[in-house]
N, C-alpha and C. Protein backbone atom coordinates (compact mmCIF):
# COMPACT_ATOMS: atom_id res chain seq x y z
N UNK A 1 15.25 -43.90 -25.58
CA UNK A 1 13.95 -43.30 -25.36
C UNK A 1 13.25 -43.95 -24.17
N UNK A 2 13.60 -45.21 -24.33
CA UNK A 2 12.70 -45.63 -22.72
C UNK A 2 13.50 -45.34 -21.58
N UNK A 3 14.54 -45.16 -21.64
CA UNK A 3 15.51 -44.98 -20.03
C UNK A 3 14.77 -43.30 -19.87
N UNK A 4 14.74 -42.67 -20.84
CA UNK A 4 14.04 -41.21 -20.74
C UNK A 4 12.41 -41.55 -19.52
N UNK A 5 11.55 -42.50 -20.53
CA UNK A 5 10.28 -42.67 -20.43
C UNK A 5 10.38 -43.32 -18.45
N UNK A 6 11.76 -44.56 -18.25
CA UNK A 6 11.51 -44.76 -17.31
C UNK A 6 11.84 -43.19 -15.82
N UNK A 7 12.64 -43.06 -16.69
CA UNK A 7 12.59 -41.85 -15.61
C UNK A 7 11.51 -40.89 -15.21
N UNK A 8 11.04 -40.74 -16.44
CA UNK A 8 9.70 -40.15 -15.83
C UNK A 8 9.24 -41.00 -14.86
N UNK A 9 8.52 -41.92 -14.96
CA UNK A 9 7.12 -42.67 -14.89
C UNK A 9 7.94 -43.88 -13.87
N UNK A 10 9.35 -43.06 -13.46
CA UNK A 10 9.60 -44.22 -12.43
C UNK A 10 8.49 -43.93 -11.06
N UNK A 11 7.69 -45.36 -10.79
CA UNK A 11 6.85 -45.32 -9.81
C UNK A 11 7.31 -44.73 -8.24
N UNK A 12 8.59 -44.86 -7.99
CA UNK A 12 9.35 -44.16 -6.56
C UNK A 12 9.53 -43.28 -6.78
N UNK A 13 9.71 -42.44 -7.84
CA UNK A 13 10.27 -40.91 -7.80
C UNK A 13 8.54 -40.02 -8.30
N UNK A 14 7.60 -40.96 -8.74
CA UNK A 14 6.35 -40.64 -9.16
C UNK A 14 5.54 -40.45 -7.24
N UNK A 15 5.50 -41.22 -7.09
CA UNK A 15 5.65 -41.49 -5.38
C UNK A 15 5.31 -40.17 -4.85
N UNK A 16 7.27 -40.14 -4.32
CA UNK A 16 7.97 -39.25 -4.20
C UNK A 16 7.36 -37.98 -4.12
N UNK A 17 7.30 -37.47 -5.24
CA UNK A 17 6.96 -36.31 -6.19
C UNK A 17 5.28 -35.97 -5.69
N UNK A 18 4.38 -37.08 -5.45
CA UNK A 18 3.04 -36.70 -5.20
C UNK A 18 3.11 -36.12 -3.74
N UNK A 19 4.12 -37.08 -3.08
CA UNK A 19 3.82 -36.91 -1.84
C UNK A 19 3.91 -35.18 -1.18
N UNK A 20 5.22 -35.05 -1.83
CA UNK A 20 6.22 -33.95 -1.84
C UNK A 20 4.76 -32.25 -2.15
N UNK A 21 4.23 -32.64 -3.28
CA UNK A 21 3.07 -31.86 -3.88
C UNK A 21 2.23 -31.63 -2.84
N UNK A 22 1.64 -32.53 -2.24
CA UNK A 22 0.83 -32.53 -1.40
C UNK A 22 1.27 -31.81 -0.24
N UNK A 23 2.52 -32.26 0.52
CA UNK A 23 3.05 -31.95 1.83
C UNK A 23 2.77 -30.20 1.64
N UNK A 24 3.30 -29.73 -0.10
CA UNK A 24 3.28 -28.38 0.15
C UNK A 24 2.05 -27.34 0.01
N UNK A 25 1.21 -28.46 -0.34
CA UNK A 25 0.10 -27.85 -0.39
C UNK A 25 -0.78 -27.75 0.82
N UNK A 26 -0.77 -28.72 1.91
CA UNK A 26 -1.43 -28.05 2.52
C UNK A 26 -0.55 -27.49 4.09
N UNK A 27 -0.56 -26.26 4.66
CA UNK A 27 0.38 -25.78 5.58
C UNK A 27 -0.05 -25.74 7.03
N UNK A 28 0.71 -26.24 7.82
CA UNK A 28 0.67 -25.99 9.12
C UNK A 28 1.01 -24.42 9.62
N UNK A 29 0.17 -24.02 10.60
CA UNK A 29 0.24 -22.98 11.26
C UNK A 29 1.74 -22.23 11.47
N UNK A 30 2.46 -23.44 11.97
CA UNK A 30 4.31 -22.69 11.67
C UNK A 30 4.61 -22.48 10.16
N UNK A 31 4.20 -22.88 9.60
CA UNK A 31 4.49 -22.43 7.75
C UNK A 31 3.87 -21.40 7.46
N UNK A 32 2.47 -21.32 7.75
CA UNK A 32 1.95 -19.99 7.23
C UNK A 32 2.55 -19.01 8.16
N UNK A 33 3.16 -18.97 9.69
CA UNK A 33 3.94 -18.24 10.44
C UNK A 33 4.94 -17.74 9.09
N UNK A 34 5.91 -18.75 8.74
CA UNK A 34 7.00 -18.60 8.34
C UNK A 34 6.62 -17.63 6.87
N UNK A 35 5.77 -18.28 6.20
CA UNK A 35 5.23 -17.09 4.70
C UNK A 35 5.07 -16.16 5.32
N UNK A 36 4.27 -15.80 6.15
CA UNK A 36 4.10 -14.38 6.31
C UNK A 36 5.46 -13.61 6.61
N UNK A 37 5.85 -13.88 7.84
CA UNK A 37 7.34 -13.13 8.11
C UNK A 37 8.48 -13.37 6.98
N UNK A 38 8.28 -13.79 6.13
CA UNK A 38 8.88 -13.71 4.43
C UNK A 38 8.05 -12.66 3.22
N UNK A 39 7.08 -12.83 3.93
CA UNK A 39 6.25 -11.93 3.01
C UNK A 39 6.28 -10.45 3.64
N UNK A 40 6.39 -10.36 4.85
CA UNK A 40 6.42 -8.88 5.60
C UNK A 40 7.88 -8.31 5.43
N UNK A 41 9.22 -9.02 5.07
CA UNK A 41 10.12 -8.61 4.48
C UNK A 41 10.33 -8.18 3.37
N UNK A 42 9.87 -8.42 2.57
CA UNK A 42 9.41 -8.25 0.96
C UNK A 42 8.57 -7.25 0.39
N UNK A 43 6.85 -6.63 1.68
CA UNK A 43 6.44 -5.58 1.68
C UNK A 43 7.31 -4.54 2.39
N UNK A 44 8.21 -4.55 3.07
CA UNK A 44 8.79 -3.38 3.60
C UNK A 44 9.17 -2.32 2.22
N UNK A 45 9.87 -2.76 1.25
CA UNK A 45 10.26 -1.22 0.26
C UNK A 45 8.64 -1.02 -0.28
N UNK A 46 7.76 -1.63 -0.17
CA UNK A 46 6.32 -0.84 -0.55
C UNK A 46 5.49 0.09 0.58
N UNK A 47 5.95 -0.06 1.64
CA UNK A 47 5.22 0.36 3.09
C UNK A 47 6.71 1.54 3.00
N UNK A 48 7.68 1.33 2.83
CA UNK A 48 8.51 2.64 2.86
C UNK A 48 7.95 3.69 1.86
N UNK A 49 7.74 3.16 0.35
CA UNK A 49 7.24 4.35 -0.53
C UNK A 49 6.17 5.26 -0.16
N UNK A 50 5.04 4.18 0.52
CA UNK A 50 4.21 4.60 1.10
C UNK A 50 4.10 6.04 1.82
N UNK A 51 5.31 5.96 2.78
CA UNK A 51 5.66 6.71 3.68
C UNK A 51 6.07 7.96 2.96
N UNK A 52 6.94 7.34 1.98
CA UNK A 52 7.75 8.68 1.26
C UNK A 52 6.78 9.63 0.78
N UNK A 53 5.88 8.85 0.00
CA UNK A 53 5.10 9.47 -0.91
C UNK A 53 3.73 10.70 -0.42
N UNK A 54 2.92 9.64 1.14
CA UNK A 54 2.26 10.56 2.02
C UNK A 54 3.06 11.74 2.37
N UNK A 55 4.38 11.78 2.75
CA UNK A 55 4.83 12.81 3.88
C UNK A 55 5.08 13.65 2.64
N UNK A 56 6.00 13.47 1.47
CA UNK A 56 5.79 14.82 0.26
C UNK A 56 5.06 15.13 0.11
N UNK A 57 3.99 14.87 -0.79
CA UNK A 57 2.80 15.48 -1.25
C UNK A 57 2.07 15.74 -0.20
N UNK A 58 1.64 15.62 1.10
CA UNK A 58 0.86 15.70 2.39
C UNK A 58 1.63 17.20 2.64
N UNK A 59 3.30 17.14 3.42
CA UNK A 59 3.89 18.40 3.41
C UNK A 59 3.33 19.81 2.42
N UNK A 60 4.12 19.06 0.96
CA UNK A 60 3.75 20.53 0.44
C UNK A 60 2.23 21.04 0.36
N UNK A 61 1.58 19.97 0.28
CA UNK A 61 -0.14 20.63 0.13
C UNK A 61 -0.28 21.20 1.64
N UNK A 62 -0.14 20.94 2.56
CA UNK A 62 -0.33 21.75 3.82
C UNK A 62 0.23 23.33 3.97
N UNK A 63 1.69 22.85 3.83
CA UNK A 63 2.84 23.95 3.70
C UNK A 63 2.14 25.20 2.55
N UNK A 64 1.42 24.80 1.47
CA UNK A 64 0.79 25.66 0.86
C UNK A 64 -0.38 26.63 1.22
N UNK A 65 -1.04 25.35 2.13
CA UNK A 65 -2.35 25.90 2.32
C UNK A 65 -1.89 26.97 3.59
N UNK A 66 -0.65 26.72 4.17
CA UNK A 66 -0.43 27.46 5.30
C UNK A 66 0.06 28.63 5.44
N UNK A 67 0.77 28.79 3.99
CA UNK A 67 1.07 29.94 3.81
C UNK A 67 0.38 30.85 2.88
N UNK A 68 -1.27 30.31 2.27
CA UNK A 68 -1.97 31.26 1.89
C UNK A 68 -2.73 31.51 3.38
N UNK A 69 -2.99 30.59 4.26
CA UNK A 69 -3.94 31.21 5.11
C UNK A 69 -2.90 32.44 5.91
N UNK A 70 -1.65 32.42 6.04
CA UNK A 70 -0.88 33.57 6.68
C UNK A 70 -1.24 34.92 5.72
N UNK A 71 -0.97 34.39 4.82
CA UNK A 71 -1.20 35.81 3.64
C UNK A 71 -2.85 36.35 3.16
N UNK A 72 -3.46 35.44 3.92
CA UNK A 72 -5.03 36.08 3.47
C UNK A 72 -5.01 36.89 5.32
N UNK A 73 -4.57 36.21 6.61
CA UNK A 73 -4.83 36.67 7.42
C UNK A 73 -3.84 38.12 7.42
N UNK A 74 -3.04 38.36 6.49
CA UNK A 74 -2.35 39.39 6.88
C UNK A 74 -3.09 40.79 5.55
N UNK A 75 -3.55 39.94 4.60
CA UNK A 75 -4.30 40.86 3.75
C UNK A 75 -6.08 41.41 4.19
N UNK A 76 -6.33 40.34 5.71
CA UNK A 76 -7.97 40.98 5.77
C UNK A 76 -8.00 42.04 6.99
N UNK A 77 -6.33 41.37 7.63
CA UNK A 77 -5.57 42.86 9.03
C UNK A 77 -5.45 44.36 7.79
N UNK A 78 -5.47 44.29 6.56
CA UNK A 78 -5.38 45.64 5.97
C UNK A 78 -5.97 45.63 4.69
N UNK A 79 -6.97 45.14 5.01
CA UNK A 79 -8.08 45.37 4.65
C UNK A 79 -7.95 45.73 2.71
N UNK A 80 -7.48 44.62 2.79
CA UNK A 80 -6.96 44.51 1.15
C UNK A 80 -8.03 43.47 0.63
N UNK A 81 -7.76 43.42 -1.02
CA UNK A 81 -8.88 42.57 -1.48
C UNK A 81 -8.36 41.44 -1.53
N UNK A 82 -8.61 40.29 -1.17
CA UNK A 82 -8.12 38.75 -0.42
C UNK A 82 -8.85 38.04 -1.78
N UNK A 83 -9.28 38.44 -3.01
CA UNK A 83 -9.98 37.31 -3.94
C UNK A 83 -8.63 36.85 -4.46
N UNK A 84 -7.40 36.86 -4.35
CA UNK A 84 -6.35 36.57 -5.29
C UNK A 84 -5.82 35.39 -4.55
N UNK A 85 -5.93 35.65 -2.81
CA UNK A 85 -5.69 35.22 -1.72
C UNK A 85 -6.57 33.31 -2.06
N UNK A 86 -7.71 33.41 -2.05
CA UNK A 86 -8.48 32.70 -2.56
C UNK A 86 -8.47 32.16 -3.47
N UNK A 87 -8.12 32.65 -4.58
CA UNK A 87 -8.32 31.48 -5.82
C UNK A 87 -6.51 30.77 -5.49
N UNK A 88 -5.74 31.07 -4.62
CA UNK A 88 -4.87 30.71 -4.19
C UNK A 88 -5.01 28.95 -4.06
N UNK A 89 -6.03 29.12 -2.88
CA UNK A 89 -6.72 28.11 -1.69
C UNK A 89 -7.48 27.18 -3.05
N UNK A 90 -8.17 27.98 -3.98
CA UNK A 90 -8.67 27.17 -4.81
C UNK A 90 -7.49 26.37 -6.04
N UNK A 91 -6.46 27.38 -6.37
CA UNK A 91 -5.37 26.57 -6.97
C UNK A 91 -4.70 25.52 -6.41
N UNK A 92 -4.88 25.13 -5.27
CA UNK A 92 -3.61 24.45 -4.55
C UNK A 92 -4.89 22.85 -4.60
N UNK A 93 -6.13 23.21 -4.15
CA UNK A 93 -6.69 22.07 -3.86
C UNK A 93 -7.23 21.76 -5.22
N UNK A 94 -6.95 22.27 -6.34
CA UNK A 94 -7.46 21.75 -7.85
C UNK A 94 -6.30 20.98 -8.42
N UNK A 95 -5.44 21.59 -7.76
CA UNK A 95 -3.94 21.18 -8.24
C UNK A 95 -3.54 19.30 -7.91
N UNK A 96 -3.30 19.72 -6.29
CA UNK A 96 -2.43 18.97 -5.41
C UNK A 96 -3.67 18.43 -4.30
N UNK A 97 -4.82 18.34 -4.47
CA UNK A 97 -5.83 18.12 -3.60
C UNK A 97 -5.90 16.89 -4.20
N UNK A 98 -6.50 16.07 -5.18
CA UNK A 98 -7.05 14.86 -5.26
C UNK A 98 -5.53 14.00 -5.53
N UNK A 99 -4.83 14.40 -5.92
CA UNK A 99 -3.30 13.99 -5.41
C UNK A 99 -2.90 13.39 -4.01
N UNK A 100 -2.91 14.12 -3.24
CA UNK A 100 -2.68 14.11 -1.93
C UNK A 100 -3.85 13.25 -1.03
N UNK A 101 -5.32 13.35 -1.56
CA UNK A 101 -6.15 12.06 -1.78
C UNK A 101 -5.70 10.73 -1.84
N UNK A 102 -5.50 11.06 -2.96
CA UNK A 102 -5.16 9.27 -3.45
C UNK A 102 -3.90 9.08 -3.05
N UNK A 103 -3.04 9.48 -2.73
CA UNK A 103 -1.79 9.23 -2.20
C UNK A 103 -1.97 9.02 -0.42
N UNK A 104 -3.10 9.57 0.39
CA UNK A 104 -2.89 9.61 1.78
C UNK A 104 -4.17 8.16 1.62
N UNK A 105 -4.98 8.09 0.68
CA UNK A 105 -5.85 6.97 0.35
C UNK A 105 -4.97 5.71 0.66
N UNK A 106 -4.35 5.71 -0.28
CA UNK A 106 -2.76 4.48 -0.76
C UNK A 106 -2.49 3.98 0.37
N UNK A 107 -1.86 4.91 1.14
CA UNK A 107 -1.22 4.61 2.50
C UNK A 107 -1.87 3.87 3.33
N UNK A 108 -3.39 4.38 3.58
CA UNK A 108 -4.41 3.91 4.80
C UNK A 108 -5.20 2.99 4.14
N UNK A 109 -5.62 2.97 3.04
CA UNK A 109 -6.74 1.90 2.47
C UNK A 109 -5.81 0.30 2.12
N UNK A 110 -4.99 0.41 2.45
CA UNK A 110 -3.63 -0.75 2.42
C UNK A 110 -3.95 -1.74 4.29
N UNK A 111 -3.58 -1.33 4.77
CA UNK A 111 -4.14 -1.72 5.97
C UNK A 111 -5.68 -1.73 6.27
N UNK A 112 -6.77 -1.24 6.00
CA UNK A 112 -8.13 -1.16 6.07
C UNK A 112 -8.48 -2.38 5.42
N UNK A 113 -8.16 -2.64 4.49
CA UNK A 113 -8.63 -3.44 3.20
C UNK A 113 -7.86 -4.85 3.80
N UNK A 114 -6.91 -5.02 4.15
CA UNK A 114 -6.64 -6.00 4.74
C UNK A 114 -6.80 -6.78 5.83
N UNK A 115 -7.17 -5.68 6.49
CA UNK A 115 -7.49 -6.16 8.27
C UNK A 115 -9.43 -6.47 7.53
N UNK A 116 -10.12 -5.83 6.88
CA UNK A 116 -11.26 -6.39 6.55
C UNK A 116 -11.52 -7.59 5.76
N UNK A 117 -10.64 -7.72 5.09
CA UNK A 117 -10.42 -9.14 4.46
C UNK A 117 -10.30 -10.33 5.71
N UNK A 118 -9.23 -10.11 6.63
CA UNK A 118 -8.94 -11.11 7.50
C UNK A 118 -10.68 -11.44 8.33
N UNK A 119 -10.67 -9.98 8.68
CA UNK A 119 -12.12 -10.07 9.37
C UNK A 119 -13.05 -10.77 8.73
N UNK A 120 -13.39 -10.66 7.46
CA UNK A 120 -14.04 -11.21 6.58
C UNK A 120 -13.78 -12.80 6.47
N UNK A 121 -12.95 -13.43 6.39
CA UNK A 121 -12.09 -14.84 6.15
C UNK A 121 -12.52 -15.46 7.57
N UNK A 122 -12.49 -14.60 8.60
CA UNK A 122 -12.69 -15.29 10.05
C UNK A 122 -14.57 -16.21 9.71
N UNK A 123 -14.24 -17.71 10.28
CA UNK A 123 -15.93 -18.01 10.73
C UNK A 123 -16.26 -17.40 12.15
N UNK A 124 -17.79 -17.18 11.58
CA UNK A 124 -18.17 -16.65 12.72
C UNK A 124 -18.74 -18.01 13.93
């Protein structure tokens, strides 16, 4: 039990061990270099979903809206009743509108929020 106890509480490896704590606690400018470009490897599959996720839901909600505005412009050339045309425009943005929100939100409020933080962290 004491060869246990000295190992702990051996004073060189106690030392050691503080010093070691410390060194990593506080970082030189090339270390926080080095976290970050470890950390910007690590956000890449979240900045890809990102991508994935804007360009689907962004596509089809456009692609929708684009092909009711073809079909209302081809129903007011003949002079047809366009309210069906419309609640179209209103289905798509009740649907796939606050979707496509918070998903094109995701993407951009990711960078906003961060670059204001830094800004924020800076002394003036």
């Amino acid at each position: 039990m004491f060869k246990i106890l000295a190992k702990i509480f051996n004073p060189k490896k106690l030392g050691e061990s503080i010093i070691s704590g410390v060194d990593k606690a506080i970082l030189t400018n090339e270390e926080k270099i080095d976290y970050m470009q470890k950390m910007l490897t690590l956000y890449e599959p979240y900045k890809l979903a990102q991508r994935i996720l804007a360009i689907l839901f962004s596509s089809v909600f456009l692609l929708i809206h684009l092909l009711t505005s073809i079909a209302h412009f081809i129903y007011v050339l003949r002079d047809l009743d366009t309210e069906k045309v419309v609640s179209l425009y209103s289905y798509n943005n009740d649907s796939l509108g606050m979707i496509v929100l918070m998903v094109v939100s995701f993407y951009f409020a990711g960078g906003v929020l961060e670059g204001t933080v830094k800004r924020l962290k800076q002394p003036k």
